[in-house]
N, C-alpha and C. Protein backbone atom coordinates (compact mmCIF):
# COMPACT_ATOMS: atom_id res chain seq x y z
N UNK A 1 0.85 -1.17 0.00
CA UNK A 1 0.00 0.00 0.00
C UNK A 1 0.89 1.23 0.00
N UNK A 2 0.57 2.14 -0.94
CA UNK A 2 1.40 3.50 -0.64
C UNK A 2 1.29 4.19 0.78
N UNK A 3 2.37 4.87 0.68
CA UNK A 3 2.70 5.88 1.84
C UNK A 3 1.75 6.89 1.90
N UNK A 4 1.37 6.62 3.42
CA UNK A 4 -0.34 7.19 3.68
C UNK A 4 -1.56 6.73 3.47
N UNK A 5 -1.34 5.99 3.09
CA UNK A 5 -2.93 5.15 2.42
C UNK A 5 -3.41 4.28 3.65
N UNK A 6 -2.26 4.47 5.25
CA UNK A 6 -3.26 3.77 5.80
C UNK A 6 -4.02 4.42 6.55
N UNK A 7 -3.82 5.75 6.74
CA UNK A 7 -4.64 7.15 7.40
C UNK A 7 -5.54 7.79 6.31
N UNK A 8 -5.37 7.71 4.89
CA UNK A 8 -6.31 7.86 4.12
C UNK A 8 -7.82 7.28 3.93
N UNK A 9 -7.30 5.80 4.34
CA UNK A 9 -8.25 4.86 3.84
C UNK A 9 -8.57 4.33 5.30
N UNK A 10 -9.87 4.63 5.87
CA UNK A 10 -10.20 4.36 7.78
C UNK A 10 -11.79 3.08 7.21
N UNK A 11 -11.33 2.09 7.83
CA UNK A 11 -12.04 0.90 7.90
C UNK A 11 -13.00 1.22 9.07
N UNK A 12 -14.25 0.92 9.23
CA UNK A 12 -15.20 0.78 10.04
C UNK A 12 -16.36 0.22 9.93
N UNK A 13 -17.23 0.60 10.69
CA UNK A 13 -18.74 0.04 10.20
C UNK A 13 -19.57 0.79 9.48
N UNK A 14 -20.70 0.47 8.84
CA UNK A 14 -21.55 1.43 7.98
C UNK A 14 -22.20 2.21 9.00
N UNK A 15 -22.40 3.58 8.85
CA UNK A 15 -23.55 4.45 9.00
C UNK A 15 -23.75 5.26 8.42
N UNK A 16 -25.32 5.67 9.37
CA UNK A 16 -26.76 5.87 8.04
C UNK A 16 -25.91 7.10 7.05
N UNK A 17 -24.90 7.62 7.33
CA UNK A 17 -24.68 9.02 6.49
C UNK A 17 -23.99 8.56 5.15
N UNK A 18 -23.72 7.13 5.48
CA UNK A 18 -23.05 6.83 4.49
C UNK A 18 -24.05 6.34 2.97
N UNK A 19 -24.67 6.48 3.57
CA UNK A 19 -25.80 7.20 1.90
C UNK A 19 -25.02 8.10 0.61
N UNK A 20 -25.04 9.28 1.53
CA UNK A 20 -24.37 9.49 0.44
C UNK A 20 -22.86 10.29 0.26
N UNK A 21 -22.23 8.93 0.52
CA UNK A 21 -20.79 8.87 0.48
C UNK A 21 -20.93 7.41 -0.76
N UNK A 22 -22.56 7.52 -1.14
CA UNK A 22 -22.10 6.24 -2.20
C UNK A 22 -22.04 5.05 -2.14
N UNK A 23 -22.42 4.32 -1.09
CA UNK A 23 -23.05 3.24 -0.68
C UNK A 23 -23.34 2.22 -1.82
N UNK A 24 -24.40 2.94 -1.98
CA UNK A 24 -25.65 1.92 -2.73
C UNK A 24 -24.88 1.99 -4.41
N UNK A 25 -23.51 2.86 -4.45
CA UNK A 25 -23.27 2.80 -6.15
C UNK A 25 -22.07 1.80 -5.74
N UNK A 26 -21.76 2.01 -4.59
CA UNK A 26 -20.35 1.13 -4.78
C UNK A 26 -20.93 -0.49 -4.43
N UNK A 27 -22.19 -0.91 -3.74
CA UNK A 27 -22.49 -2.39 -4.18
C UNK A 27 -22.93 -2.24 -5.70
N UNK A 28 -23.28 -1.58 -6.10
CA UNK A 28 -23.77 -1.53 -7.86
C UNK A 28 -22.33 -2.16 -8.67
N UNK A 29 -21.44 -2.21 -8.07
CA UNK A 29 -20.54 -3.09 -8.86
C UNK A 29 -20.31 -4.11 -8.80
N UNK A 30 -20.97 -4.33 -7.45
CA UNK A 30 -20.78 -6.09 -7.43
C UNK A 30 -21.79 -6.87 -8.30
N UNK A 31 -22.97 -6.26 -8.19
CA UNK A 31 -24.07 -7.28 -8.41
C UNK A 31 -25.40 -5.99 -8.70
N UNK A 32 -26.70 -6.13 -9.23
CA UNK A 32 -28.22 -6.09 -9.09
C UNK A 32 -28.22 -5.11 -8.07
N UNK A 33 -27.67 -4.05 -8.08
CA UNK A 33 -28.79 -2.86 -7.12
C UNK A 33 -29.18 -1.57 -6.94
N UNK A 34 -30.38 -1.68 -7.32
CA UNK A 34 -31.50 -0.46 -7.98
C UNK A 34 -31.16 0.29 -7.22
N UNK A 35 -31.48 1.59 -7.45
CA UNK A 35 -31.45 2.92 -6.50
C UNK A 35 -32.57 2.63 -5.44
N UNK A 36 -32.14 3.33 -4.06
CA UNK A 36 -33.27 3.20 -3.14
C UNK A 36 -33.13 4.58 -2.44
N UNK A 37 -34.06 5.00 -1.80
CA UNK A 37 -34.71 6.44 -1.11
C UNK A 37 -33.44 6.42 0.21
N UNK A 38 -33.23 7.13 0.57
CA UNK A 38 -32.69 7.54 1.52
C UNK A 38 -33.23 6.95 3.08
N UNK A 39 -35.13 6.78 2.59
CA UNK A 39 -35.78 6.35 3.41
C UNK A 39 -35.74 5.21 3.43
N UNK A 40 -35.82 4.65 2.62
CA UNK A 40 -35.33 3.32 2.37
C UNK A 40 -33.93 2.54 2.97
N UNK A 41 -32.94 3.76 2.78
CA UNK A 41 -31.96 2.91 2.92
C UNK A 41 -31.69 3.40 4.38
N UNK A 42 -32.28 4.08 5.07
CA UNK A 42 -32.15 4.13 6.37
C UNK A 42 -33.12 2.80 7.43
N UNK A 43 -34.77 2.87 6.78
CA UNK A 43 -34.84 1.70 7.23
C UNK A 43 -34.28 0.19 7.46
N UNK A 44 -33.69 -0.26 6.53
CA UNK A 44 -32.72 -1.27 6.45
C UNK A 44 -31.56 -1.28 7.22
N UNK A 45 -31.45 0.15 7.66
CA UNK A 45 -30.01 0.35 8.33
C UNK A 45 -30.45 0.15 9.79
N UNK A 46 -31.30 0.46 10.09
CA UNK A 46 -31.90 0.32 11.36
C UNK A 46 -32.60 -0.82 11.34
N UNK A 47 -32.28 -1.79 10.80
CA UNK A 47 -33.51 -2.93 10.69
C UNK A 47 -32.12 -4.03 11.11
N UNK A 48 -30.18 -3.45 10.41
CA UNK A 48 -29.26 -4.00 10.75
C UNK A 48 -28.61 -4.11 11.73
N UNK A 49 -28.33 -2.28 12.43
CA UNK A 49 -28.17 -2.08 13.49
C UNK A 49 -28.46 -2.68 14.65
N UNK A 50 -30.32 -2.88 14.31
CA UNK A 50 -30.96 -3.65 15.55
C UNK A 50 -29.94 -4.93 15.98
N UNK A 51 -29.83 -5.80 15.24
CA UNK A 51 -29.30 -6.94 14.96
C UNK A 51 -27.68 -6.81 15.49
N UNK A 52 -26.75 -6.01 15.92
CA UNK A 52 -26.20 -5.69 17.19
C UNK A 52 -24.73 -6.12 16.56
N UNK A 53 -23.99 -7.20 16.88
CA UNK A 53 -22.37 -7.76 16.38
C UNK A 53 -23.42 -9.21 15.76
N UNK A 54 -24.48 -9.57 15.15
CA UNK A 54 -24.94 -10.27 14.59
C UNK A 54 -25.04 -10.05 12.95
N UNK A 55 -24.97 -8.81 12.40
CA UNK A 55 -24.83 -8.66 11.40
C UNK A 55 -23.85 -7.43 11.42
N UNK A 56 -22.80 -7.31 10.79
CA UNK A 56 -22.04 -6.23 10.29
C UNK A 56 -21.56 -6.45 9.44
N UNK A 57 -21.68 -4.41 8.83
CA UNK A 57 -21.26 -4.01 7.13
C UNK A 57 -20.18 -3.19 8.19
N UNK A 58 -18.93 -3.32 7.02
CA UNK A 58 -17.64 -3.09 7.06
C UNK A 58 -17.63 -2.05 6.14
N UNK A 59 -17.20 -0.77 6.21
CA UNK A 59 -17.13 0.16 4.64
C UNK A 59 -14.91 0.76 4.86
N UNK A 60 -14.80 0.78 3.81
CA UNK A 60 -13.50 1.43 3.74
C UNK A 60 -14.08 2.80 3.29
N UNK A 61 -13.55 4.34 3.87
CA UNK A 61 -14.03 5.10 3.56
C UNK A 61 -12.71 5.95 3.06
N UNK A 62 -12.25 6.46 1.54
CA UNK A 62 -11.24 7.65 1.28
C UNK A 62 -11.42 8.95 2.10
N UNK A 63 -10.73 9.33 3.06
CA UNK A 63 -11.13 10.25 3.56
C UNK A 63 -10.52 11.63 2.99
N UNK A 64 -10.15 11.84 2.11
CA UNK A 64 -9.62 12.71 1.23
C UNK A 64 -10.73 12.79 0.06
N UNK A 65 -11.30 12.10 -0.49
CA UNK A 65 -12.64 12.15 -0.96
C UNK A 65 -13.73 12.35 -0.45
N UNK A 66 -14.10 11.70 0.84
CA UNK A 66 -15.28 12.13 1.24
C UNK A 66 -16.43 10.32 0.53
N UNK A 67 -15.57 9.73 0.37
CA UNK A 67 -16.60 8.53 -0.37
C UNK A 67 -15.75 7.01 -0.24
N UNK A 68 -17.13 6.46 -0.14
CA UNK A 68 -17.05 5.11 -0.03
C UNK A 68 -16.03 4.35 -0.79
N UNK A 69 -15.01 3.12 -0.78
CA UNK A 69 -14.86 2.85 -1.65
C UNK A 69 -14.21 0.79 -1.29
N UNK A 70 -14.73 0.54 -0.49
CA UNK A 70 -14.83 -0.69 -0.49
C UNK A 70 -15.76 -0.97 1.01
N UNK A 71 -16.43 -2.23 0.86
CA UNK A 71 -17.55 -2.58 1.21
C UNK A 71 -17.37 -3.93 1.75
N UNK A 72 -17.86 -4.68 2.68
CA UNK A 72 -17.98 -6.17 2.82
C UNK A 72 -19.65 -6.32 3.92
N UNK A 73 -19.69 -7.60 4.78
CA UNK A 73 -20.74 -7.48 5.27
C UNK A 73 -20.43 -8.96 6.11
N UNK A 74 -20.96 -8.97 7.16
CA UNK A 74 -20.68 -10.62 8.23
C UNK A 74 -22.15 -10.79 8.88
N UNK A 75 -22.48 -12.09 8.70
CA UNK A 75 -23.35 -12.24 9.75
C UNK A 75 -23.36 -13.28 10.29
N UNK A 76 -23.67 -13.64 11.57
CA UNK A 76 -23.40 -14.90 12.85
C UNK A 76 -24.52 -15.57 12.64
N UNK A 77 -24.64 -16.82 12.59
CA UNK A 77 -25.55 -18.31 12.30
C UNK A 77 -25.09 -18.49 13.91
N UNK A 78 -26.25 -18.22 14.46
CA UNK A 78 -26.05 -19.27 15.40
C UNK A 78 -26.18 -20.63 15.31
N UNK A 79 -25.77 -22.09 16.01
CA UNK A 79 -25.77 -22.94 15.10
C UNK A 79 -26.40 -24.33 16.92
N UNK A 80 -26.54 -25.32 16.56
CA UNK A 80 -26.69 -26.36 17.48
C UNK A 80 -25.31 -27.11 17.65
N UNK A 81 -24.57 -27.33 16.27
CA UNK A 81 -23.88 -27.93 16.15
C UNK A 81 -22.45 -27.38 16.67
N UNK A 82 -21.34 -28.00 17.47
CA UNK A 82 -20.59 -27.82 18.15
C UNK A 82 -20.34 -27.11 19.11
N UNK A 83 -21.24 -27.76 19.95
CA UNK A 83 -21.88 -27.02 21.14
C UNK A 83 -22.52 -25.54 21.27
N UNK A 84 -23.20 -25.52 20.41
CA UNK A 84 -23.63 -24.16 20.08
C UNK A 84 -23.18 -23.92 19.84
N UNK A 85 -21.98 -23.41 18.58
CA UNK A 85 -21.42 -22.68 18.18
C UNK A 85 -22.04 -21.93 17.04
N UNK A 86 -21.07 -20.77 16.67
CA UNK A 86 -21.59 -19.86 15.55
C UNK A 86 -20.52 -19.51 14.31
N UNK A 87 -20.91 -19.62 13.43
CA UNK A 87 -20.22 -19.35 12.23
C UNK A 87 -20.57 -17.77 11.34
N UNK A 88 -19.75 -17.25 11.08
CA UNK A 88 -19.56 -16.08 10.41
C UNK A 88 -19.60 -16.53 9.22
N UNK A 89 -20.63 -15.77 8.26
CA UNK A 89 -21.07 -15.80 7.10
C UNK A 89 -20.57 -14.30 6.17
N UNK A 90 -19.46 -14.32 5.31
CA UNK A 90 -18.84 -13.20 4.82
C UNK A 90 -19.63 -13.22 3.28
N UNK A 91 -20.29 -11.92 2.97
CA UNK A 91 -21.17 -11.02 1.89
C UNK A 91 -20.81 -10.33 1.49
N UNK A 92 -21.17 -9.61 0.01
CA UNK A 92 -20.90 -8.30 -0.36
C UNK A 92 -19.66 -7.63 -0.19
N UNK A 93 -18.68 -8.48 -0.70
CA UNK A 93 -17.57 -8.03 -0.71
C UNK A 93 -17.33 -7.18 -1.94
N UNK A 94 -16.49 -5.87 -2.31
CA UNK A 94 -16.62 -5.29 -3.16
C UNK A 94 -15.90 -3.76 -2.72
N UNK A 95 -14.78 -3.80 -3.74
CA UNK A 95 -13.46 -2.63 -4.02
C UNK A 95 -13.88 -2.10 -5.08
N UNK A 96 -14.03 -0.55 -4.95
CA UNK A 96 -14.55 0.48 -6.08
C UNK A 96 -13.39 0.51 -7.06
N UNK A 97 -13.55 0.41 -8.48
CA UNK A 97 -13.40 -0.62 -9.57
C UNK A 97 -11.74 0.95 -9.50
N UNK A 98 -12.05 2.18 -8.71
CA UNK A 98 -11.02 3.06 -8.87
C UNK A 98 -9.78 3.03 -8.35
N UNK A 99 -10.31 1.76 -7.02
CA UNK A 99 -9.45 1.81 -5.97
C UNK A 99 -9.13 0.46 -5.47
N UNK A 100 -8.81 -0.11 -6.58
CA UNK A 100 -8.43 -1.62 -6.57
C UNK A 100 -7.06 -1.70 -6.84
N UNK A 101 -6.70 -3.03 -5.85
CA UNK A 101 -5.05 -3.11 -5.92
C UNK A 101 -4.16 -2.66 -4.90
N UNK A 102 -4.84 -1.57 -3.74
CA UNK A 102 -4.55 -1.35 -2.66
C UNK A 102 -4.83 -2.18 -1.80
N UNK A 103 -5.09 -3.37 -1.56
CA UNK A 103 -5.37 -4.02 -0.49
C UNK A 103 -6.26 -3.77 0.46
N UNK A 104 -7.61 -2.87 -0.41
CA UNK A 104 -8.42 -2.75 0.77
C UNK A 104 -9.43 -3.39 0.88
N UNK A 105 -9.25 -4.58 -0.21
CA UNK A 105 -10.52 -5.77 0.33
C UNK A 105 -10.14 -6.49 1.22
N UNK A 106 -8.36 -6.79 0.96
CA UNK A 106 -7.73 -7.95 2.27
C UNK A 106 -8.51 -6.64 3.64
N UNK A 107 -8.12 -5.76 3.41
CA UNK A 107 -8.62 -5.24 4.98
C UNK A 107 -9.97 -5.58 5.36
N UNK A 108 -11.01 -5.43 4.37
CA UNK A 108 -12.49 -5.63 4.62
C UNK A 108 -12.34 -6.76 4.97
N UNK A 109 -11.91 -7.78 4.25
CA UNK A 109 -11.96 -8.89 4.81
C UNK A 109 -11.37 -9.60 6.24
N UNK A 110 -9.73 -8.89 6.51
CA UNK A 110 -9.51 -9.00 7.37
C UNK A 110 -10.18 -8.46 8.67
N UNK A 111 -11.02 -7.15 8.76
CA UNK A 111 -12.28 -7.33 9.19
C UNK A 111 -13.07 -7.48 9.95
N UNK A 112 -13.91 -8.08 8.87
CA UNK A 112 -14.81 -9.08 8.91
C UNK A 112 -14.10 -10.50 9.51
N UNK A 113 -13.34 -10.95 9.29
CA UNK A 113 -12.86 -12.45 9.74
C UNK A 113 -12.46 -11.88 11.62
N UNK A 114 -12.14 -10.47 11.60
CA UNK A 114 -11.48 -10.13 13.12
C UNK A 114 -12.90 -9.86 14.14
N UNK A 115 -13.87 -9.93 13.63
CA UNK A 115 -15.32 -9.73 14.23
C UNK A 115 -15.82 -10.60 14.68
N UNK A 116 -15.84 -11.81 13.24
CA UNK A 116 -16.13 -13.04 13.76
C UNK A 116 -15.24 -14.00 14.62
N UNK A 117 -14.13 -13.63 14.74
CA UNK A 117 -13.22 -14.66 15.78
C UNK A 117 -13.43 -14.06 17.47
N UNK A 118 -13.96 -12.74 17.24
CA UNK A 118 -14.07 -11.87 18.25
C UNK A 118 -15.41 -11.75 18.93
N UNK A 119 -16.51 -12.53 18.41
CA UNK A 119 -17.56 -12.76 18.99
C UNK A 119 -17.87 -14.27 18.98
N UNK A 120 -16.51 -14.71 19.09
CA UNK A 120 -16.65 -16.03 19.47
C UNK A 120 -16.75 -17.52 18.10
N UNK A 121 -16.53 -17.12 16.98
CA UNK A 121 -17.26 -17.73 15.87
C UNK A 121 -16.30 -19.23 15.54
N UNK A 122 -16.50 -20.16 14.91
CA UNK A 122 -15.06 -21.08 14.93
C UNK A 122 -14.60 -21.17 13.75
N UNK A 123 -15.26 -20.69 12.84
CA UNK A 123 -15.53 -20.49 10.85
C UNK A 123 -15.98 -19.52 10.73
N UNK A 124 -15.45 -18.90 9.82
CA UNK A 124 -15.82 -18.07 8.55
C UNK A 124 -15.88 -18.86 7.30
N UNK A 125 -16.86 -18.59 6.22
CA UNK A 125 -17.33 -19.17 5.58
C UNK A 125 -17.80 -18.10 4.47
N UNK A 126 -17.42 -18.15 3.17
CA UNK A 126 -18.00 -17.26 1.97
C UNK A 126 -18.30 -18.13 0.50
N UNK A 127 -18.54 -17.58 -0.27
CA UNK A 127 -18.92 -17.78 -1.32
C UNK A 127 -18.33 -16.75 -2.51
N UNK A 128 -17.45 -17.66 -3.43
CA UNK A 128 -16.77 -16.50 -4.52
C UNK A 128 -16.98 -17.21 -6.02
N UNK A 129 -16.70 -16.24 -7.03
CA UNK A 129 -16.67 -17.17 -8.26
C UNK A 129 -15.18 -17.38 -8.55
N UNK A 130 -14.86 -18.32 -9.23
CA UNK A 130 -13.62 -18.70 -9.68
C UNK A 130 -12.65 -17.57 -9.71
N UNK A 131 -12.93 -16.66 -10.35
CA UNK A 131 -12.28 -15.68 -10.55
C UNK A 131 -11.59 -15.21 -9.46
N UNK A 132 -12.59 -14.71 -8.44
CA UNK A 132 -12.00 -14.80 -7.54
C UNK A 132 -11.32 -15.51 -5.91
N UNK A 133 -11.13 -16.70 -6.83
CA UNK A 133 -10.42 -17.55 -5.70
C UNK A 133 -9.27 -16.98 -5.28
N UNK A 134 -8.42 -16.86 -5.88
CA UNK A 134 -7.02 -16.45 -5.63
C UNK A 134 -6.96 -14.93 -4.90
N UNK A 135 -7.78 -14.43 -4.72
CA UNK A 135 -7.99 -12.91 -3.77
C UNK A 135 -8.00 -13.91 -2.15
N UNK A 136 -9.24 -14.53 -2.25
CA UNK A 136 -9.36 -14.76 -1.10
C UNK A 136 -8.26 -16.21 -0.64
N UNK A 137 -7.98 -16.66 -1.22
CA UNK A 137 -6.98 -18.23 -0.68
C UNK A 137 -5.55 -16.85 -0.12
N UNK A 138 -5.37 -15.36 -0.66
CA UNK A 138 -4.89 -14.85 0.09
C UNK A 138 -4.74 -14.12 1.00
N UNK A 139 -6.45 -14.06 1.34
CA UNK A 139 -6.54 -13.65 2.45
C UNK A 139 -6.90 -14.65 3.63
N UNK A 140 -6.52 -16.26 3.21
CA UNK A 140 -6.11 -17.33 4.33
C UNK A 140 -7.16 -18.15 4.04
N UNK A 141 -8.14 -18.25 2.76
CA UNK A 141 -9.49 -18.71 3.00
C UNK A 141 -8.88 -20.06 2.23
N UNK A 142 -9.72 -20.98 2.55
CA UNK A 142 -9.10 -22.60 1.63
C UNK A 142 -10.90 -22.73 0.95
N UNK A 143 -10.14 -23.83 -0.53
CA UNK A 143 -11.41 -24.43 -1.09
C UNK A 143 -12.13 -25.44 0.04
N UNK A 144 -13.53 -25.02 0.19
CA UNK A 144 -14.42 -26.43 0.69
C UNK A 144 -15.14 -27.13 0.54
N UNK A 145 -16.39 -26.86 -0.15
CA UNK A 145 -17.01 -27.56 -0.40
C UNK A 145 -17.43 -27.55 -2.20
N UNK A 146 -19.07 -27.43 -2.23
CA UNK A 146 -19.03 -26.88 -3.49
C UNK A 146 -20.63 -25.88 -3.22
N UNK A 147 -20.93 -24.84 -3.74
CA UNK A 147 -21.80 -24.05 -3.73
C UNK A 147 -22.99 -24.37 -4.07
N UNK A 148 -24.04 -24.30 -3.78
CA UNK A 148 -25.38 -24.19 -4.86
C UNK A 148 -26.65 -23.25 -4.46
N UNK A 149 -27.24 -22.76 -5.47
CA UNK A 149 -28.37 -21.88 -4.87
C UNK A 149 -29.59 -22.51 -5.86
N UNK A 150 -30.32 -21.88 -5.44
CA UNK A 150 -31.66 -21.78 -5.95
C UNK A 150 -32.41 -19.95 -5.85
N UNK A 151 -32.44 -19.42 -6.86
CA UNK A 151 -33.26 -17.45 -6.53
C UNK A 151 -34.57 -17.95 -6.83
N UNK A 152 -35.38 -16.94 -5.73
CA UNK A 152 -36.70 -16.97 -6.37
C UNK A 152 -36.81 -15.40 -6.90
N UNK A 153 -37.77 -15.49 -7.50
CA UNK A 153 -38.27 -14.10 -8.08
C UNK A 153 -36.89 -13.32 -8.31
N UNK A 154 -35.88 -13.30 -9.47
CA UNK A 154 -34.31 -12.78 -9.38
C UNK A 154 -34.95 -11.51 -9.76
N UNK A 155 -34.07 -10.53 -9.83
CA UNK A 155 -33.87 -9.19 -10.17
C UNK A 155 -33.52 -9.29 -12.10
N UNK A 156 -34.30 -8.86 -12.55
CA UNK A 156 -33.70 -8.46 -14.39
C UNK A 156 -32.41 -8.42 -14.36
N UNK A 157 -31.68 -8.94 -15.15
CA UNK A 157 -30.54 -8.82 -15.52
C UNK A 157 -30.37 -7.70 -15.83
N UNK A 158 -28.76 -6.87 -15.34
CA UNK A 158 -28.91 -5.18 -15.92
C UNK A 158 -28.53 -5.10 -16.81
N UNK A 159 -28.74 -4.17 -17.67
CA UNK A 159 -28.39 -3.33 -18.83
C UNK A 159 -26.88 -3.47 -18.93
């Protein structure tokens, strides 16, 4: 990482102001997502919040810009299995297409993985496409299993 980029670039959690610092354009690169109201995206934020060290969004913020520019997201499964234990579920990972190559997804990710070891979790666990295997096998993650979904009602493919 260049000199300064680690006081430039301040890792934390999402809040609501971060609307519009660009949020909702910088997941628009990962994947499917429409513009939403302010009202909107505050309800959801408070619908996450509630939900306490059970769900957390991670944002990297340029603070020389004033804007968002990498993103991730964790949430805790509580589980039956191994004596109650809980596993961290890593989402929405995603480096603004400007500010890639600095290592600030290993940070999101690193993280996110420092949240879940920190509220107790025994796994972290994600989902990537091929492509990007080799990001994450360096940020310590190994192949495991194999993936599958099923969407209902998907979003239109974009333009």
């Amino acid at each position: 990482m260049e000199e300064g980029a680690e006081s430039r670039f301040l890792v934390r959690r999402l809040e609501v102001s971060d609307y519009e610092k660009g949020f909702i354009s910088l997941l628009s690169q990962l994947t499917i997502c429409p513009p939403i109201s302010f009202d909107e995206f505050r309800s959801r934020f408070m619908e996450i919040e509630a939900l306490g060290d059970n769900h957390v969004i991670c944002v990297v913020e340029d603070t020389e810009q004033g804007r968002l520019v990498a993103t991730g997201s964790i949430f805790v499964e509580r589980k039956f299995l191994r004596g109650c234990g809980k596993v961290g579920h890593i989402e929405d990972v995603v480096v603004d297409s400007a500010a890639r190559g600095m290592r600030l997804g290993q940070r999101v990710v690193g993280f996110l993985s420092n949240h879940a070891r920190s509220v107790g979790c025994y796994k972290v666990i994600l989902d990537c496409s091929p492509d990007n295997r080799g990001f994450y096998e360096r940020c310590g993650f190994v192949q495991k299993e194999l993936q599958m979904a099923v969407y209902f009602n998907p979003l239109p493919p974009s333009s």
